[in-house]
C-alpha atoms as a PDB file:
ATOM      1  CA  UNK A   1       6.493  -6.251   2.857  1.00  0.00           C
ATOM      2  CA  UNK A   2       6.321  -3.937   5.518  1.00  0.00           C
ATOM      3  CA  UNK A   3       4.435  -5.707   9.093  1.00  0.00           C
ATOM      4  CA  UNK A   4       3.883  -1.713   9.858  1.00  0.00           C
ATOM      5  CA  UNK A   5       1.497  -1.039   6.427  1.00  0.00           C
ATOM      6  CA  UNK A   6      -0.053  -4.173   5.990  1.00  0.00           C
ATOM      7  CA  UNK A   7      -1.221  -3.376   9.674  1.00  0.00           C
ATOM      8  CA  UNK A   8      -2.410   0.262   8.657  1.00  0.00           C
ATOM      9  CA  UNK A   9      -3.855  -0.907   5.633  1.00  0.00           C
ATOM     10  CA  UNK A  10      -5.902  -3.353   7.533  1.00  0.00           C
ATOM     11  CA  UNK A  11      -6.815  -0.998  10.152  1.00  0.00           C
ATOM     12  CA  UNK A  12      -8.584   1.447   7.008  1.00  0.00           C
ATOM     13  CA  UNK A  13      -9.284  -0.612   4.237  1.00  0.00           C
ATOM     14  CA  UNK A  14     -11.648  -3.944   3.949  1.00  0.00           C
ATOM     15  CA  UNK A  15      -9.439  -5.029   0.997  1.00  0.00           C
ATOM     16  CA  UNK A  16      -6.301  -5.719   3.212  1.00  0.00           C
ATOM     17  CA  UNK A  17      -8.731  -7.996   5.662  1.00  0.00           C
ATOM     18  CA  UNK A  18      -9.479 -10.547   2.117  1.00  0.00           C
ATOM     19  CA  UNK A  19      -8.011 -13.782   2.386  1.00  0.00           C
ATOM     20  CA  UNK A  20      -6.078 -13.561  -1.081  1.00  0.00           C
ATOM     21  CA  UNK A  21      -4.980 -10.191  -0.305  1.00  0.00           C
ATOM     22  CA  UNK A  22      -1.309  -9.421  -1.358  1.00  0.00           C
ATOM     23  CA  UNK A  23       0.914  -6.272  -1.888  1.00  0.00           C
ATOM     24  CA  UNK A  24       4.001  -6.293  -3.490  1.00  0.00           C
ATOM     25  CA  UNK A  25       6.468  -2.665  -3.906  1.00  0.00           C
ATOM     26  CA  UNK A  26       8.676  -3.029  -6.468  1.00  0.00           C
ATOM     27  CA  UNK A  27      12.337  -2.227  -6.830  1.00  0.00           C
ATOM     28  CA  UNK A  28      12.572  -1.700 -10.576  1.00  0.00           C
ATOM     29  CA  UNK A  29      12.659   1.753 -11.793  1.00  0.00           C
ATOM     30  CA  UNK A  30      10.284   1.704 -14.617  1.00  0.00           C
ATOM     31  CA  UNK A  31       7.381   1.593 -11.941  1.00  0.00           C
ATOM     32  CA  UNK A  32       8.401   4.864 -10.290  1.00  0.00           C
ATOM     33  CA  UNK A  33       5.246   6.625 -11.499  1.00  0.00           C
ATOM     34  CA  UNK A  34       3.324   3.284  -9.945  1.00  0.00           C
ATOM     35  CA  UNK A  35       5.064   3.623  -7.019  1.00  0.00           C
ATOM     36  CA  UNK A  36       4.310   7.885  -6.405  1.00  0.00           C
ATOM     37  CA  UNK A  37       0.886   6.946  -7.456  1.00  0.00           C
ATOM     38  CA  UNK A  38       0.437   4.414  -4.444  1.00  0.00           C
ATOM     39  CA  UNK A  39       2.266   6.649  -2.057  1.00  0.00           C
ATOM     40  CA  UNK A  40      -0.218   9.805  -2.999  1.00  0.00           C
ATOM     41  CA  UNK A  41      -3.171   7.164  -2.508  1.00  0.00           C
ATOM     42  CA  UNK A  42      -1.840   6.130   1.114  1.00  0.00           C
ATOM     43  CA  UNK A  43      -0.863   9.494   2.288  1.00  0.00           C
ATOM     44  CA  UNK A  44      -4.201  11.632   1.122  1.00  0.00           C
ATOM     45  CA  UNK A  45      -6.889   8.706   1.145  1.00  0.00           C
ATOM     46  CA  UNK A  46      -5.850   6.615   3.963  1.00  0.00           C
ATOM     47  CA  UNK A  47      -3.405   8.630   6.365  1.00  0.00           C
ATOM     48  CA  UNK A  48      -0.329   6.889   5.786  1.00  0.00           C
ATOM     49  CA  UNK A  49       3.009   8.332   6.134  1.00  0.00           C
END
């Protein structure tokens, strides 16, 4: 995973501070709609681009 959005994510969420806190992107193409789903989250919820 990315050092750069775990760090973001930790900077707005209190989710991404939990000790069991994992986050995984996937490469396979059936989760595409997953995947544009999370992106729309971090880009209008938390600021992430």
């Amino acid at each position: 995973m990315a050092e750069w959005l775990l760090g973001a994510l930790r900077q707005r969420t209190d989710t991404a501070h939990a000790e069991n806190f994992t986050l995984g992107i996937s490469e396979d193409p059936e989760h595409l709609v997953l995947r544009g789903t999370a992106v729309n989250v971090l880009f209008h919820q938390l600021g992430i681009s």
